[in-house]
N, C-alpha and C. Protein backbone atom coordinates (compact mmCIF):
# COMPACT_ATOMS: atom_id res chain seq x y z
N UNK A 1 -21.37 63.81 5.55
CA UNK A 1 -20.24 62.99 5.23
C UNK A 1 -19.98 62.04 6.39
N UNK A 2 -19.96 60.45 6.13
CA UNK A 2 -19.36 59.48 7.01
C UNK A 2 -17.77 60.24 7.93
N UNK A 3 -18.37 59.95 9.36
CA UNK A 3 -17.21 60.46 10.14
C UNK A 3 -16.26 58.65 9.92
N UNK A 4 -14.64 59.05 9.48
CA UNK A 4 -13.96 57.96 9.51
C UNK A 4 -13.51 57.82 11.08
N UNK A 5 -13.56 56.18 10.87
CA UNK A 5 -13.14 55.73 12.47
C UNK A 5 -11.71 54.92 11.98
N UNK A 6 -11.15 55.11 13.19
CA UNK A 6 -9.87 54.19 13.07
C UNK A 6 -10.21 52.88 13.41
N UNK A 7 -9.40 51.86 12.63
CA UNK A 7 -9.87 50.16 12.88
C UNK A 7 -9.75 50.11 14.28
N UNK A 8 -10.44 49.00 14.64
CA UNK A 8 -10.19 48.85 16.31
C UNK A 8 -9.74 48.23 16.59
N UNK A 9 -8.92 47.39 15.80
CA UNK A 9 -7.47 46.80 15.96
C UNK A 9 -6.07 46.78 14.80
N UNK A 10 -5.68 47.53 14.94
CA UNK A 10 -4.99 48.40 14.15
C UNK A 10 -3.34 47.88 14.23
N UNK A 11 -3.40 47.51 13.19
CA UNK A 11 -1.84 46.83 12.93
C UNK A 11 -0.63 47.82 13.46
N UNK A 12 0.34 46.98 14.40
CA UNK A 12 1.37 48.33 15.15
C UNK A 12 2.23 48.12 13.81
N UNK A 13 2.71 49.90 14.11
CA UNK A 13 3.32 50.48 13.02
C UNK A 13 4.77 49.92 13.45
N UNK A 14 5.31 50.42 11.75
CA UNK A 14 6.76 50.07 11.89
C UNK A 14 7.13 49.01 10.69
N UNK A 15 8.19 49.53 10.69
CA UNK A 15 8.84 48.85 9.37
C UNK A 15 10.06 48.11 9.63
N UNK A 16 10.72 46.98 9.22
CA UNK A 16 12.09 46.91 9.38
C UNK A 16 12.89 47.22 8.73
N UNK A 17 14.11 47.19 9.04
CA UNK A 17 15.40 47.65 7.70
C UNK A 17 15.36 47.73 6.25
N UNK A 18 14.77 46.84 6.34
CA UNK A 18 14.87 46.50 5.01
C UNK A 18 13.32 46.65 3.98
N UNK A 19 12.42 47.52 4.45
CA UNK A 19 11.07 47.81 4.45
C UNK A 19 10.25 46.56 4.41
N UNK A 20 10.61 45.98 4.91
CA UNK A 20 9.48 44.81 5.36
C UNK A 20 8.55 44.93 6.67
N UNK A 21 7.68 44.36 6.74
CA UNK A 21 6.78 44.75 8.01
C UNK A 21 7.76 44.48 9.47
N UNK A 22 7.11 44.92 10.78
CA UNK A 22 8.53 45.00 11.48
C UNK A 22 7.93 43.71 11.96
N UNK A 23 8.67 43.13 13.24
CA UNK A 23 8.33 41.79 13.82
C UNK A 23 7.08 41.85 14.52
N UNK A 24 6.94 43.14 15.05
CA UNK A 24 5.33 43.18 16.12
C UNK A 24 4.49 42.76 14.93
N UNK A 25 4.53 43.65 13.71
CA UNK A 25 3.40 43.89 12.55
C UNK A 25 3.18 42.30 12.14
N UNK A 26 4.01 41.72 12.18
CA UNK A 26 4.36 40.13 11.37
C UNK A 26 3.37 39.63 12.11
N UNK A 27 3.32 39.68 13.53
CA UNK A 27 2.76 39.04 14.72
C UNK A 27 1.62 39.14 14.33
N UNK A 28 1.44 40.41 14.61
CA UNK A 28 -0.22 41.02 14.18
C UNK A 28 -1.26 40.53 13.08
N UNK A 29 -0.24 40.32 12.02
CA UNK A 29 -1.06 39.39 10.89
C UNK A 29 -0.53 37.67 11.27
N UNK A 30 -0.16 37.58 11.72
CA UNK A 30 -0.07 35.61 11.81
C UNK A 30 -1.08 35.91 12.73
N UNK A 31 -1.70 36.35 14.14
CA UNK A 31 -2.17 36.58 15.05
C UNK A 31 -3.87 36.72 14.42
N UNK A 32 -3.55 37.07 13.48
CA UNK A 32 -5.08 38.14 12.74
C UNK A 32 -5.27 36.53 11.81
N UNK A 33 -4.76 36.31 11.14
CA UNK A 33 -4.67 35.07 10.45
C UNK A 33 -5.13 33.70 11.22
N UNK A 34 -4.65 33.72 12.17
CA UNK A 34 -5.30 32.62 13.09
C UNK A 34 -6.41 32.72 13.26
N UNK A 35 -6.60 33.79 13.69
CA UNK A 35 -7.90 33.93 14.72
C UNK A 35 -9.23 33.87 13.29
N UNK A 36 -8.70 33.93 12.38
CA UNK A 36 -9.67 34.24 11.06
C UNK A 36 -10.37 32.72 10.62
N UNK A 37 -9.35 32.13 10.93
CA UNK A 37 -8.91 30.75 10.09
C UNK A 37 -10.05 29.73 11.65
N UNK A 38 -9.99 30.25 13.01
CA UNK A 38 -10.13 29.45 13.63
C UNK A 38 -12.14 29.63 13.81
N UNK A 39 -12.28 31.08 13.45
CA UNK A 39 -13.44 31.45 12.89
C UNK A 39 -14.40 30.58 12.09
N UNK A 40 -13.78 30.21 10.85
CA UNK A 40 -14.29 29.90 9.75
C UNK A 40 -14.27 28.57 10.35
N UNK A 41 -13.15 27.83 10.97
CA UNK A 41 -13.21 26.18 11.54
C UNK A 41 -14.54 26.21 12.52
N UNK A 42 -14.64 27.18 13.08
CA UNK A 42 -15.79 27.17 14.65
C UNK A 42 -17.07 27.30 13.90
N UNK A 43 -17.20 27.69 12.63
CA UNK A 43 -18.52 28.17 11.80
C UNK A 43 -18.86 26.90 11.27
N UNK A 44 -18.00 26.24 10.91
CA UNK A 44 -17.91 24.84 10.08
C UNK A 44 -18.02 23.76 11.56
N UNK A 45 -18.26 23.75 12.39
CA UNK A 45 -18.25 22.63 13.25
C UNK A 45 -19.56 23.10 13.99
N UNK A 46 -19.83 24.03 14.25
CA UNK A 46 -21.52 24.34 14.55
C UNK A 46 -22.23 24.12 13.35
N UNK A 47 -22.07 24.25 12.63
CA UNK A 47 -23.39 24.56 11.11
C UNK A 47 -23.29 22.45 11.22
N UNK A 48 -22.61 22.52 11.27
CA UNK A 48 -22.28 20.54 10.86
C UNK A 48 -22.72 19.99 12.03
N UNK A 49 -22.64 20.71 13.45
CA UNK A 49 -23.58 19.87 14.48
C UNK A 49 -25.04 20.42 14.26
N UNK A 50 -25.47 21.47 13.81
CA UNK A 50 -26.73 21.85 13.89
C UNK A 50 -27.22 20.76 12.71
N UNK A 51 -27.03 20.96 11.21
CA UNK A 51 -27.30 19.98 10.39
C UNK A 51 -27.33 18.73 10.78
N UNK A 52 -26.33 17.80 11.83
CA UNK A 52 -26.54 16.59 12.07
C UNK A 52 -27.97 16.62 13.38
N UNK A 53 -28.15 17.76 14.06
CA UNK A 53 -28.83 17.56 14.97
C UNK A 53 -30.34 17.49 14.52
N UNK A 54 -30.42 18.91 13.46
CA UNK A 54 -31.48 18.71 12.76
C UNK A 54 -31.96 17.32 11.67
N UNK A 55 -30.92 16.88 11.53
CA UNK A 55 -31.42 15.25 10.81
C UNK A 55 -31.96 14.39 11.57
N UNK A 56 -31.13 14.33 12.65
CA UNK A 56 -31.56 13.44 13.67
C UNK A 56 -32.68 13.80 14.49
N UNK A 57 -33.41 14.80 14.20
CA UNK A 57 -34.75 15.24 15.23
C UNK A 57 -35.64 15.50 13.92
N UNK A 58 -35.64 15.27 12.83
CA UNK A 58 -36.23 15.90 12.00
C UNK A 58 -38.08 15.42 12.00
N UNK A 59 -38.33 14.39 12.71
CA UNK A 59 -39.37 13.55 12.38
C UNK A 59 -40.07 14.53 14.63
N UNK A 60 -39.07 14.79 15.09
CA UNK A 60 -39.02 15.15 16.49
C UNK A 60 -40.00 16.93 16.75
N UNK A 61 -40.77 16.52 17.88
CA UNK A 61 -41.64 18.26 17.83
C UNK A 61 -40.43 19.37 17.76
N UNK A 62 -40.76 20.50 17.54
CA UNK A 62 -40.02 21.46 17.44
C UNK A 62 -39.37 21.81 18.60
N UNK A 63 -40.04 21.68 20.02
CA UNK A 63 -39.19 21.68 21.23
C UNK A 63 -38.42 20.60 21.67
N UNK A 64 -38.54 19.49 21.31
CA UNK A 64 -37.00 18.19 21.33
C UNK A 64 -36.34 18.57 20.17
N UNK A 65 -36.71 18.81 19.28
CA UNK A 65 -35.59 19.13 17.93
C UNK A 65 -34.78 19.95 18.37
N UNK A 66 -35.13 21.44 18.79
CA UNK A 66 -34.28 22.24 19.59
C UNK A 66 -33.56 21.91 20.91
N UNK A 67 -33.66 20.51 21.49
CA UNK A 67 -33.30 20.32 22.75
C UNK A 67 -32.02 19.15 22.07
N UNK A 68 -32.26 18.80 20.80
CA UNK A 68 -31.44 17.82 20.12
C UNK A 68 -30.25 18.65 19.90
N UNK A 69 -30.27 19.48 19.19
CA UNK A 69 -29.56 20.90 18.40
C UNK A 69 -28.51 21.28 19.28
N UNK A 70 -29.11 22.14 20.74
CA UNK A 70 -28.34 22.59 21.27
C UNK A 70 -27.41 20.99 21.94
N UNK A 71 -28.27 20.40 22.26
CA UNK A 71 -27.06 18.70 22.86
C UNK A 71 -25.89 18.61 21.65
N UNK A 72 -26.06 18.58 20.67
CA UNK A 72 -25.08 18.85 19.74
C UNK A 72 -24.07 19.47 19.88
N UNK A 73 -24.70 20.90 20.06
CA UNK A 73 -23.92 21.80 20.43
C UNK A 73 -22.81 21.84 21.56
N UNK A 74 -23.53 21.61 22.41
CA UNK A 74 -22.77 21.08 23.87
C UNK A 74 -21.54 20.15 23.63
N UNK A 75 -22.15 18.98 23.46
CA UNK A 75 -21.05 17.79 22.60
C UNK A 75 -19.68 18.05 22.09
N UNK A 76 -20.16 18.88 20.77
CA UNK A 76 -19.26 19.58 20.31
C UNK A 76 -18.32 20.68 21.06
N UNK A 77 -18.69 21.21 21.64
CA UNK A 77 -18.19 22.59 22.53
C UNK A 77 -16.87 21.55 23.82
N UNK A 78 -17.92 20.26 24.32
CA UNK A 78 -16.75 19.42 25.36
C UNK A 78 -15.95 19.21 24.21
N UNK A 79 -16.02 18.41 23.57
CA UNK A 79 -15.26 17.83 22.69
C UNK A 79 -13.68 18.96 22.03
N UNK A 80 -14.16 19.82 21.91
CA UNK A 80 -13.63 21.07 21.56
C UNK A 80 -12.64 21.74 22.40
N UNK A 81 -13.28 21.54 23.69
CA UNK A 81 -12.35 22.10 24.78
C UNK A 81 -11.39 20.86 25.47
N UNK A 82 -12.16 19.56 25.61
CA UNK A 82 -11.12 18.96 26.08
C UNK A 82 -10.03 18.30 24.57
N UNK A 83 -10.29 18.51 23.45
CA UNK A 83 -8.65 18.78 22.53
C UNK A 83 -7.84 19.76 23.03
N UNK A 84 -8.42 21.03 23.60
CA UNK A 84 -7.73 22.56 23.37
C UNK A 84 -7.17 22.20 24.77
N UNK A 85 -7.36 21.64 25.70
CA UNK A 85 -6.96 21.55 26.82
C UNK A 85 -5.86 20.22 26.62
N UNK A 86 -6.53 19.18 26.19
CA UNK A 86 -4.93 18.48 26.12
C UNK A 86 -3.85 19.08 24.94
N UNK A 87 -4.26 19.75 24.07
CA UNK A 87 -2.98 20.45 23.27
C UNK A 87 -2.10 21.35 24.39
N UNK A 88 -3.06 22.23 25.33
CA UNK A 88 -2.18 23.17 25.33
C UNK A 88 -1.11 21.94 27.07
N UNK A 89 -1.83 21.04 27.77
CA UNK A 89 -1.01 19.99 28.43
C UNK A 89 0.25 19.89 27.46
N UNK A 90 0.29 19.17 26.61
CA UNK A 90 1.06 18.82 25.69
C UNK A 90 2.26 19.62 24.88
N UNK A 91 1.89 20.43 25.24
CA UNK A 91 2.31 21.42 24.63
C UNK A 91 3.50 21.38 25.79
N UNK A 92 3.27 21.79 26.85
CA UNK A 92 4.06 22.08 28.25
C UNK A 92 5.01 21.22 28.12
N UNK A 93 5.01 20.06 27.77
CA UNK A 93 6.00 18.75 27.32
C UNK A 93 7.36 19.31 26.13
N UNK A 94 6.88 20.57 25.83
CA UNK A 94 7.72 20.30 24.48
C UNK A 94 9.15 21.68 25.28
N UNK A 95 9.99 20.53 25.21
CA UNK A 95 11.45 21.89 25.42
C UNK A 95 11.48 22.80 24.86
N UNK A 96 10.60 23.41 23.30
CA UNK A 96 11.01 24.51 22.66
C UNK A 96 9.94 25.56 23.68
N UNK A 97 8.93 25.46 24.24
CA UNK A 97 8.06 25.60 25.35
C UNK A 97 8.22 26.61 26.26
N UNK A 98 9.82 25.79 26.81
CA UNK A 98 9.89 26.08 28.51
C UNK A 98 9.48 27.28 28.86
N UNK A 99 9.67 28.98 28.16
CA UNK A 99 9.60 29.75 28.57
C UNK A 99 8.23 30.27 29.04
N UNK A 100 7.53 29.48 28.31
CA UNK A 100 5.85 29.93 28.30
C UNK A 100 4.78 28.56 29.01
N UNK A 101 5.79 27.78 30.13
CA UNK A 101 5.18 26.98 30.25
C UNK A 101 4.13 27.43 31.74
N UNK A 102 4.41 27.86 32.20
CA UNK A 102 3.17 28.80 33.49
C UNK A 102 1.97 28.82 32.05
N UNK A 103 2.15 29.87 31.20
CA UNK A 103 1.11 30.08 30.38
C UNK A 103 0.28 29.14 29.70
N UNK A 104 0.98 27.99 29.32
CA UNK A 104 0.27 26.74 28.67
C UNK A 104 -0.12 26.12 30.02
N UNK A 105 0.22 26.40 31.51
CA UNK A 105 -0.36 25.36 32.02
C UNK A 105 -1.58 26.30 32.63
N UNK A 106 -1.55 27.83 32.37
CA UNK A 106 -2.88 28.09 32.54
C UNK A 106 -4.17 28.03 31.71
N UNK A 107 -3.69 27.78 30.15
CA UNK A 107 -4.19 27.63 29.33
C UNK A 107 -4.93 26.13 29.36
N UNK A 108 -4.23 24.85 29.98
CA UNK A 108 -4.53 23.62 29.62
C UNK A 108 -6.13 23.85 31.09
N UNK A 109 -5.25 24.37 32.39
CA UNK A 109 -6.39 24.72 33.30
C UNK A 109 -7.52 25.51 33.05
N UNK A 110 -7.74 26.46 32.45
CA UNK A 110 -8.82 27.04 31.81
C UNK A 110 -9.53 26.60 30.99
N UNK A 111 -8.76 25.65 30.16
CA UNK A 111 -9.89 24.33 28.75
C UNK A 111 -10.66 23.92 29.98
N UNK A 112 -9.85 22.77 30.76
CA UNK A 112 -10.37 21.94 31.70
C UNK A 112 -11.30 22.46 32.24
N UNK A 113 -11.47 23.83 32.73
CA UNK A 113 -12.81 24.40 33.63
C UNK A 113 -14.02 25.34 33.14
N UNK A 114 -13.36 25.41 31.95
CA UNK A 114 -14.65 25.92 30.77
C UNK A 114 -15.37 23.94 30.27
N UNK A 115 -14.50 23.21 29.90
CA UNK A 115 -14.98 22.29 29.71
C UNK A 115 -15.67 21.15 30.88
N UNK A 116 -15.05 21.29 32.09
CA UNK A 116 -16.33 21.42 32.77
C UNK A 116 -17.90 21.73 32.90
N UNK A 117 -17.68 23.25 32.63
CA UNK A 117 -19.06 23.67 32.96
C UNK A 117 -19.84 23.37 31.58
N UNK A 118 -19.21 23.29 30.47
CA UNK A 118 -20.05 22.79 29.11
C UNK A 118 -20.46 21.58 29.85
N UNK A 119 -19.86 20.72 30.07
CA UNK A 119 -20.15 19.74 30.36
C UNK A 119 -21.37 19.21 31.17
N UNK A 120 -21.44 20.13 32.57
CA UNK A 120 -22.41 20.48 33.31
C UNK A 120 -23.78 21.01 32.44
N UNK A 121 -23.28 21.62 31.24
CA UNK A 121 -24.66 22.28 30.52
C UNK A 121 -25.41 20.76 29.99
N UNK A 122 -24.31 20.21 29.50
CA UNK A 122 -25.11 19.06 28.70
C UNK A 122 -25.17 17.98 29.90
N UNK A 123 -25.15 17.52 30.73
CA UNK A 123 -25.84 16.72 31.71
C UNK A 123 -27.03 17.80 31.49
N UNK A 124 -27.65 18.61 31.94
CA UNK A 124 -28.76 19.48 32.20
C UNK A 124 -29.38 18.99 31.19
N UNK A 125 -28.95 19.10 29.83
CA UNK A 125 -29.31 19.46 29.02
C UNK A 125 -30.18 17.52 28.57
N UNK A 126 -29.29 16.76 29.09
CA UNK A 126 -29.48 15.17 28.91
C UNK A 126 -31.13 14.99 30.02
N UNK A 127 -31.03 15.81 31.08
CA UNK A 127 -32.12 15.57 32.10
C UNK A 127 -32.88 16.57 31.30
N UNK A 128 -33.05 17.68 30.71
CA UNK A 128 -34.43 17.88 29.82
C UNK A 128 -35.39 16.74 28.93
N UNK A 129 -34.33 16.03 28.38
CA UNK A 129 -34.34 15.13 27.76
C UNK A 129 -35.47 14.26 27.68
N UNK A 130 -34.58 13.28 29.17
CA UNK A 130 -35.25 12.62 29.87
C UNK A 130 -36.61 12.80 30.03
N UNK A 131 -36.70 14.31 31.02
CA UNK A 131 -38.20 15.04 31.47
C UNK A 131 -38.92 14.62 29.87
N UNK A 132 -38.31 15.32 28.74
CA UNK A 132 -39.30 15.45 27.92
C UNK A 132 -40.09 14.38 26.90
N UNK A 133 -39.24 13.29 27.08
CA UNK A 133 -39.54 11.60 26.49
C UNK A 133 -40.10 11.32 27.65
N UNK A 134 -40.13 11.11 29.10
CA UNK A 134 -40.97 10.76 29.88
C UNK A 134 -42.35 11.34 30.13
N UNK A 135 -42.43 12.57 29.64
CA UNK A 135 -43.48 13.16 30.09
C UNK A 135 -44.21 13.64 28.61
């Protein structure tokens, strides 16, 4: 018989007054809901750079096609982080905010230095490039 496991993220218990889910639980599914929703957006913006990358290399050897693909990728990934980084800047602007503004401004600093180093990938990734049309 299958040994049952408990989910490994497991909605906190609790009910409110009025048997409705309590406020943590509410959290837990808007929280679960996001992260679902931002899934399916991140699935849909890779599959759509790989498809454009693969069009655009399609006539290209199989090792620039793949060097096309992942540049895509990259692209997409800066592109990605420096929105998420000026939202969460922007964000810091807004008075309903104030309390969580340390947090959005570590948030806007962390886009910025993940999007950095993407960034750094695709320069690299631009000098393969290069190497591999020159040579």
């Amino acid at each position: 018989m299958a040994e049952e496991r408990p989910h490994p993220n497991p909605l906190p218990e609790g009910e409110g007054t009025d048997g409705e889910p309590s406020g943590a639980a509410r959290a837990a599914i808007a929280e679960e809901m996001v992260l679902n929703a931002a899934v399916a957006f991140a699935g849909q913006v890779v599959n759509g750079a790989q498809q454009a990358a693969e069009k655009t290399g399609e006539s290209a050897p199989d090792a620039l096609r793949e060097l096309i693909v992942r540049q895509f990728w990259l692209e997409t990934a800066t592109l990605c982080l420096r929105r998420l980084g000026e939202s969460y800047g922007a964000s810091q602007q807004d008075d309903a905010q104030t309390g969580n503004a340390d947090l959005l401004a570590d948030g806007a600093r962390r886009a910025d230095e993940a999007r950095a180093a993407v960034e750094a990938l695709g320069d690299l990734g631009l000098d393969l490039l290069d190497r591999m049309l020159d040579g």
